[in-house]
Protein backbone atom coordinates (compact mmCIF):
# COMPACT_ATOMS: atom_id res chain seq x y z
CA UNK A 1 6.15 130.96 307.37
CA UNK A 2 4.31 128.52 309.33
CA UNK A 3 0.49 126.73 307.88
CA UNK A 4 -1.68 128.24 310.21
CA UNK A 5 -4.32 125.91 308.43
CA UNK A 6 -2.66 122.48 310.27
CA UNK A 7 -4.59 121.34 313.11
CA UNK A 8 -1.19 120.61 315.63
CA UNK A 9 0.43 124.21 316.49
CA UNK A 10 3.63 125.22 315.96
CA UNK A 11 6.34 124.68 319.22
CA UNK A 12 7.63 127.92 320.44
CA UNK A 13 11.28 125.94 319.04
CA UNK A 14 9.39 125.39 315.65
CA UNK A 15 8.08 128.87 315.31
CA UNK A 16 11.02 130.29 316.49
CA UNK A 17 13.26 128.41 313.46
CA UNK A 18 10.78 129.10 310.31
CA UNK A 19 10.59 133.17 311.35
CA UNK A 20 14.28 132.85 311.32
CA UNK A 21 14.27 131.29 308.26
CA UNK A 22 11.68 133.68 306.37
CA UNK A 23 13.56 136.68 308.09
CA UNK A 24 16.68 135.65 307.15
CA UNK A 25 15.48 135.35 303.15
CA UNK A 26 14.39 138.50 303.41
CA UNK A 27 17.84 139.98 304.62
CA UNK A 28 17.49 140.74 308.05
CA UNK A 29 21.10 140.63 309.60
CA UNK A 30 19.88 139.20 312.94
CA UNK A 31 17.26 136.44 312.24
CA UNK A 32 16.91 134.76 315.22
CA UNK A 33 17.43 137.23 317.51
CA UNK A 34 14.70 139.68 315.77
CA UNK A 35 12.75 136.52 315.80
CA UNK A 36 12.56 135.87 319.22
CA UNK A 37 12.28 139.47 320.38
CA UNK A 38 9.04 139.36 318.05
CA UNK A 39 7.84 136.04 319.82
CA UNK A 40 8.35 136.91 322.82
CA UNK A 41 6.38 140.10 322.95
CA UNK A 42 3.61 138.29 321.34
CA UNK A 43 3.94 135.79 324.45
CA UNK A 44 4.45 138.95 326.84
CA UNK A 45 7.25 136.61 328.04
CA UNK A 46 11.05 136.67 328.21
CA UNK A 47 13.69 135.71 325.64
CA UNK A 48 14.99 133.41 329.02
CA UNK A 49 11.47 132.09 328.94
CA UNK A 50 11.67 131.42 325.44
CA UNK A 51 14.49 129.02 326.25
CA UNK A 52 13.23 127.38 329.03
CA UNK A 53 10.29 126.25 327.79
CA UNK A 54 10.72 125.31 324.09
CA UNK A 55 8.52 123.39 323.30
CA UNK A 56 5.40 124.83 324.48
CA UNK A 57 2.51 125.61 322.08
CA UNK A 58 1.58 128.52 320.65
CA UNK A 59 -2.06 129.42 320.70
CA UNK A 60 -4.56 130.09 317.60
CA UNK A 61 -4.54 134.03 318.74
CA UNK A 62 -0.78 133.51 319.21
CA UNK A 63 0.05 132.38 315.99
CA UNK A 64 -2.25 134.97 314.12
CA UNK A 65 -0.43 137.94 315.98
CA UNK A 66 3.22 136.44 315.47
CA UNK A 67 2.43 135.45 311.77
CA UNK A 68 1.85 139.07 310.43
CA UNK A 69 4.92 140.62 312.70
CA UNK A 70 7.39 138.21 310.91
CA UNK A 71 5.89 139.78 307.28
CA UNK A 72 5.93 143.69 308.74
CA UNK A 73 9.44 142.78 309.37
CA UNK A 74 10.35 141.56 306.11
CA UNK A 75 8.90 144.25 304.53
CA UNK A 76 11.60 145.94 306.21
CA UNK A 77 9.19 147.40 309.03
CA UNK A 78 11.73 148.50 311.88
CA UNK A 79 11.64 146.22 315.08
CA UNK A 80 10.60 149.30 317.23
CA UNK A 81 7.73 150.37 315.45
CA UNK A 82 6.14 146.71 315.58
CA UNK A 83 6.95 146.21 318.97
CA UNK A 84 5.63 149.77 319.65
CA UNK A 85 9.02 150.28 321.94
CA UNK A 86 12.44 151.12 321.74
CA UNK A 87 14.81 151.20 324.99
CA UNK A 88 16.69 154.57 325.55
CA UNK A 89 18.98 154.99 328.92
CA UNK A 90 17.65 152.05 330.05
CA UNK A 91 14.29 153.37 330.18
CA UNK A 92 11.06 151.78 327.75
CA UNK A 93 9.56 154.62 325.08
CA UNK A 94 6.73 154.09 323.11
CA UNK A 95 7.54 155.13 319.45
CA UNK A 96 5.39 155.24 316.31
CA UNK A 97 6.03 155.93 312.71
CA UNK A 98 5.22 159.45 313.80
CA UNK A 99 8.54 159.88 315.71
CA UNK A 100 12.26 159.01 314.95
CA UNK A 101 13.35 155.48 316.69
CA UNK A 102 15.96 156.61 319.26
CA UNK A 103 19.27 155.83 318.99
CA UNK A 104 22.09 154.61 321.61
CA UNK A 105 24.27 157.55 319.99
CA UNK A 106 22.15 159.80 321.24
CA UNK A 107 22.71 158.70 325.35
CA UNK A 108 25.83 160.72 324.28
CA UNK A 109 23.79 164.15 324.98
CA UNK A 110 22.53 162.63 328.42
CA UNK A 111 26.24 161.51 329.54
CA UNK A 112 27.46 165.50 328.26
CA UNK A 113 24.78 167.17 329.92
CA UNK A 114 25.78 165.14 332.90
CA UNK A 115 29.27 166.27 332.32
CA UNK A 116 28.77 169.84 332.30
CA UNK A 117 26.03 170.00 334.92
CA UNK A 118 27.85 168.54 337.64
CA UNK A 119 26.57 166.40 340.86
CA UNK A 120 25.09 169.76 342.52
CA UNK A 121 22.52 170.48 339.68
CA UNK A 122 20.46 167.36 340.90
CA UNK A 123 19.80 169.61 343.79
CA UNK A 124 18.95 172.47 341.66
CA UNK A 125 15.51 173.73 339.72
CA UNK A 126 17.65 173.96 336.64
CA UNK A 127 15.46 174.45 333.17
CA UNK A 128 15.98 172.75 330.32
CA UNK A 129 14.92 172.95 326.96
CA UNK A 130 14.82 169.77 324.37
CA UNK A 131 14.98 170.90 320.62
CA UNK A 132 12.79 169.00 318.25
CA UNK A 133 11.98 166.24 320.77
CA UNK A 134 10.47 163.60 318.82
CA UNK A 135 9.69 160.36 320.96
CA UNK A 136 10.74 163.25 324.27
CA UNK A 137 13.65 160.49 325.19
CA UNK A 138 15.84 163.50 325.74
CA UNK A 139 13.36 165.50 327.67
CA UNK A 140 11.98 162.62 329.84
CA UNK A 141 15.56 161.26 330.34
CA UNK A 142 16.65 164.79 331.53
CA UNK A 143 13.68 165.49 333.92
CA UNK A 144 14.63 161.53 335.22
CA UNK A 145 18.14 162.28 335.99
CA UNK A 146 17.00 165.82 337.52
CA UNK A 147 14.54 165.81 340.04
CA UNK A 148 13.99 169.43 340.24
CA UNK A 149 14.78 170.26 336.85
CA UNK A 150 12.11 172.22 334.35
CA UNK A 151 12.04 170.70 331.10
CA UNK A 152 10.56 172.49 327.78
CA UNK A 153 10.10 170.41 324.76
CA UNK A 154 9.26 171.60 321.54
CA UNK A 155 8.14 169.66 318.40
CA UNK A 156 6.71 171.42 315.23
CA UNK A 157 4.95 168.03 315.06
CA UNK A 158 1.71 167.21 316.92
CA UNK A 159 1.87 164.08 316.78
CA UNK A 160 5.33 163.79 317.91
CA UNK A 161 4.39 165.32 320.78
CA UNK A 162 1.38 163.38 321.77
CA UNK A 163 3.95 160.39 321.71
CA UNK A 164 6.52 162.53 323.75
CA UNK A 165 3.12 163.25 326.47
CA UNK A 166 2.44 159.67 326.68
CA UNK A 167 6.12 158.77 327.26
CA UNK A 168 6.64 161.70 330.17
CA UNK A 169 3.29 159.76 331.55
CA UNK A 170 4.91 156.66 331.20
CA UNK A 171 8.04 157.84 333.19
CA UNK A 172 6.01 159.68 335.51
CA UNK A 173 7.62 163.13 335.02
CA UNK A 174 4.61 164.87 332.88
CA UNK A 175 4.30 167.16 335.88
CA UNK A 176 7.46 169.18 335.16
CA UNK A 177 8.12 168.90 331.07
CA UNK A 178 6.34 171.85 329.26
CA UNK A 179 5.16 170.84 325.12
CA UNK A 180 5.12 173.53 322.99
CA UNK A 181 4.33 172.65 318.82
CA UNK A 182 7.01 175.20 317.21
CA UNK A 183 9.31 174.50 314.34
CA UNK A 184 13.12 174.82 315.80
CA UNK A 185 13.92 176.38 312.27
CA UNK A 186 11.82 179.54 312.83
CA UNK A 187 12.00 182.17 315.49
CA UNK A 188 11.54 179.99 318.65
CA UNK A 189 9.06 182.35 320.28
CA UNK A 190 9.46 180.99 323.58
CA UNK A 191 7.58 182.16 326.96
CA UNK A 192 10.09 184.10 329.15
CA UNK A 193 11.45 182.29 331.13
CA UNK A 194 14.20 183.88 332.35
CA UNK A 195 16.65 181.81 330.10
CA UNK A 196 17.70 177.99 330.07
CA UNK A 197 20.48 176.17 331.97
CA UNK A 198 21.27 173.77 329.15
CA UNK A 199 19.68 173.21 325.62
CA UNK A 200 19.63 170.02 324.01
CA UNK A 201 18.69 169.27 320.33
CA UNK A 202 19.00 166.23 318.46
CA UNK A 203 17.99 167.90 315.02
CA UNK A 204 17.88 166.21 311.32
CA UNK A 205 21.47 166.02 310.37
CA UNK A 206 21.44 163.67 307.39
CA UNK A 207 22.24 165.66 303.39
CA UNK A 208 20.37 165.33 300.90
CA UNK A 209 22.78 162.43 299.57
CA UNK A 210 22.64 160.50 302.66
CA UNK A 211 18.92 160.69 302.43
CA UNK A 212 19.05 159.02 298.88
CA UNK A 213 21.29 156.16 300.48
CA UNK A 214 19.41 155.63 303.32
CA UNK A 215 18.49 151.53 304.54
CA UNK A 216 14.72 150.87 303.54
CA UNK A 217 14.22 150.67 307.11
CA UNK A 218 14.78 154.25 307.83
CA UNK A 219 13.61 155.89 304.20
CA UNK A 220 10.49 154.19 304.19
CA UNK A 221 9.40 154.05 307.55
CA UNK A 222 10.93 156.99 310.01
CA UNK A 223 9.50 160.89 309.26
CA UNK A 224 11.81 162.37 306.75
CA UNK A 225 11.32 165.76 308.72
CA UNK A 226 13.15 164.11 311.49
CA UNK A 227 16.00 163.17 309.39
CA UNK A 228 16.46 165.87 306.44
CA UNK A 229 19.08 167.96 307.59
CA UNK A 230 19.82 170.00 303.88
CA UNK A 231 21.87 169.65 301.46
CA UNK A 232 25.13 169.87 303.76
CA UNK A 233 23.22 168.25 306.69
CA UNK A 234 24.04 171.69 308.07
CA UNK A 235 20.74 173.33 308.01
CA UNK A 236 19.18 173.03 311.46
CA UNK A 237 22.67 174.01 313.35
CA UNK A 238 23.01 177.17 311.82
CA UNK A 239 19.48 178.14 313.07
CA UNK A 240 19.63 176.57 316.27
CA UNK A 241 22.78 178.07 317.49
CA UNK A 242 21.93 181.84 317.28
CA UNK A 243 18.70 181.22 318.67
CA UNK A 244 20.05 179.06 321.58
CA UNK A 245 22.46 181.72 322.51
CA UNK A 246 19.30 184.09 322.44
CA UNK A 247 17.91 181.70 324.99
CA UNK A 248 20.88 180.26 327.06
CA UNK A 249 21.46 181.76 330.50
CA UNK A 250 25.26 183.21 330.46
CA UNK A 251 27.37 180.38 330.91
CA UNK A 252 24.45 178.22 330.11
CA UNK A 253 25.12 174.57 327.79
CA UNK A 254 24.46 174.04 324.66
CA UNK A 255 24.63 170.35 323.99
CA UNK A 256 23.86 169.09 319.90
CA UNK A 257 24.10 165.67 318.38
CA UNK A 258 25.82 165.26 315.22
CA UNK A 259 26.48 163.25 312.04
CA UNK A 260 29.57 161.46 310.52
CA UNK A 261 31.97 163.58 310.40
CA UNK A 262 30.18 166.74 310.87
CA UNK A 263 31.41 167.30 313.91
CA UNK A 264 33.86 169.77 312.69
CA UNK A 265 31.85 171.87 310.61
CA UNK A 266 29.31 172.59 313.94
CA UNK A 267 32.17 173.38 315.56
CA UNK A 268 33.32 176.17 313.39
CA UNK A 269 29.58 177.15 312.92
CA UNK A 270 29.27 177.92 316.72
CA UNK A 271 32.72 179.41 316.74
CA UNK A 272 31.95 181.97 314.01
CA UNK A 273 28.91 183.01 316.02
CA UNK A 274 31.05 184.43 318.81
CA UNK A 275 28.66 183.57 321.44
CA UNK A 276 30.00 180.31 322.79
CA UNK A 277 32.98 179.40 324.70
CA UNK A 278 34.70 175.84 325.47
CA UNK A 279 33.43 174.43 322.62
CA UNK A 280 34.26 170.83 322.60
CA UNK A 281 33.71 167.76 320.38
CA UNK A 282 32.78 164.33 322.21
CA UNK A 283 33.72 160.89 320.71
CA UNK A 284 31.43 158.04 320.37
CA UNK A 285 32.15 154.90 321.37
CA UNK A 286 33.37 154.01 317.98
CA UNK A 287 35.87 157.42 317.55
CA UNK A 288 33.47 159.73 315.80
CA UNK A 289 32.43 162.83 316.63
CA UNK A 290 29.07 162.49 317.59
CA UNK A 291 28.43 165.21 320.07
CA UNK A 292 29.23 168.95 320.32
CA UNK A 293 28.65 171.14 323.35
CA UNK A 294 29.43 174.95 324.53
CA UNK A 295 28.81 177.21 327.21
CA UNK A 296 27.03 180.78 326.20
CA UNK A 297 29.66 183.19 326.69
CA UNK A 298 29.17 185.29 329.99
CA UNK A 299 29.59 188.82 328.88
C-alpha cells in the first residue's frame, strides 16, 4: 500500500493502481474494480468521476480512511460491510455484520410475488409477512412495490431488526412494516390478523457441509444463524411450511428461496403437507432452481 509518511500525496490514478495491486495479492478476483468502488466512497464521488479526474490528490484524511479499507478487504472483509451498503432491486440498504449481505438471487422472490399478485394488488391493502428478514430488503422492497400493502417482518435477531427499521426509514415505508423479534423455527405466535396474502422467507438453506466449504468472506464475516440451514439444508422449510399454511389466507402465496439444487426436495416437502396447490419451481438466471412458490389450498 501507499507511504502515507511521503510529503507529495498519492494521485487518485496512483492510489487507484497500488490498492489494485495489494488487493489483487491478496486474491480478490476483481482488483480494480473493488478498488475503485472503495475510493470512491471514501471521495463520496462517482466511479465516472474517478475517471475524469485522475489525477487529482487525495487528502491526508483521504488517504487515512482509504488506507485501512484496502487492508479490511484483504482480510477478506466483504465489500458491503465496509461500504456499509449493498444494492437490492435497485434500491441502497444499509447492512452490518449483524445481517446477511443480500443477494441478486434473491430479487427472484420480488419478481414471483409480482407474478402471483397480479397488477390489481397494487390497488389492494394486501398483508404480507417477511420470514427471517435480516437487512428487511424483502419487506421494504414489498411495501415499495405495494403502496397499500401491510408488511410484517419477523427476525429472532434484534439487531437484525434494528438494521431492517433503519432501512424501512431509509425507504420511507416504516409507517406500514410491523417488526416482531420471533424465531421462524418455533411456533410463530403471530397477532391475528386475519391471515396473510403472501409469505415470503428467505431462510438459512446452506448444510452443514456447505457451511465447512464456505469462501472466508461469508464464514468469517456473515451471521452463521442466517446461513445454517441443518444438516440437509432442509431444516427451516419443514417448519416454515406448516406454519405458513397456518397463517396463509386460502389461496394465499407462499413464496421461499432456495439452495443448489434443493429446489426439488422443498417441493416434495410442501407437497407431502397437503396444504398447497400449484406448486412451482422458478429458474434463476443461470438454470437453477432458486425459487419455490404455492398457493394455500382453498378448502
Amino acid at each position: 500500500m501507499m507511504d502515507s509518511s511521503h510529503s507529495i500525496s498519492p494521485t487518485q490514478k496512483n492510489a487507484l493502481h497500488e490498492a489494485a495491486v495489494t488487493l489483487s495479492a491478496s486474491g480478490i478476483e476483481q482488483p480494480r474494480l473493488e478498488a475503485e468502488l472503495l475510493l470512491a466512497h471514501v471521495l463520496d464521488a462517482s466511479k465516472e468521476d474517478l475517471i475524469l479526474h485522475p489525477g487529482r490528490e487525495l487528502t491526508d484524511a483521504q488517504e487515512k480512511q482509504f488506507e485501512p479499507f484496502i487492508q479490511r478487504r484483504c482480510r477478506r472483509e466483504p465489500l458491503a460491510y465496509i461500504l456499509g451498503q449493498r444494492e437490492f432491486w435497485s434500491l441502497e440498504f444499509t447492512v452490518n455484520p449483524k445481517v446477511l449481505i443480500p443477494r441478486p438471487e434473491t430479487e427472484g422472490i420480488i419478481e414471483q410475488l409480482l407474478k402471483m399478485a397480479g397488477t390489481g394488488a397494487r390497488d389492494h391493502a394486501i398483508h404480507i409477512l417477511d420470514a427471517g428478514t435480516g437487512s428487511g430488503n424483502l419487506a421494504v422492497v414489498a411495501a415499495v412495490e405495494f403502496p397499500l400493502a401491510r408488511v410484517t417482518a419477523v427476525d429472532c435477531s434484534a439487531d437484525a431488526l434494528a438494521v431492517a427499521r433503519e432501512n424501512a426509514r431509509k425507504h420511507r415505508v416504516a409507517d406500514r412494516i410491523e417488526f416482531l423479534q420471533r424465531d421462524i423455527m418455533l411456533p410463530w405466535n403471530l397477532p391475528d390478523t386475519g391471515g396473510f396474502d403472501f409469505i415470503l422467507s428467505n431462510p438459512p438453506y446452506l448444510s452443514s457441509q456447505e457451511m465447512a466449504r464456505l469462501m472466508p468472506d461469508v464464514r468469517d464475516y456473515e451471521p452463521s444463524a442466517a446461513l445454517d440451514g441443518g444438516p440437509d439444508g432442509l431444516a427451516c422449510y419443514r417448519r416454515i411450511v406448516p406454519e405458513a399454511c397456518d397463517h396463509l389466507k386460502p389461496g394465499g402465496g407462499l413464496i421461499l428461496e432456495v439452495g443448489d439444487d434443493q429446489a426439488g426436495s422443498v417441493k416434495k416437502i410442501i407437497q407431502a403437507h397437503d396444504g398447497y396447490y400449484e406448486i412451482e419451481i422458478v429458474q434463476d438466471l443461470s438454470g437453477r432452481g432458486r425459487v419455490v412458490s404455492a398457493r394455500r389450498a382453498l378448502g
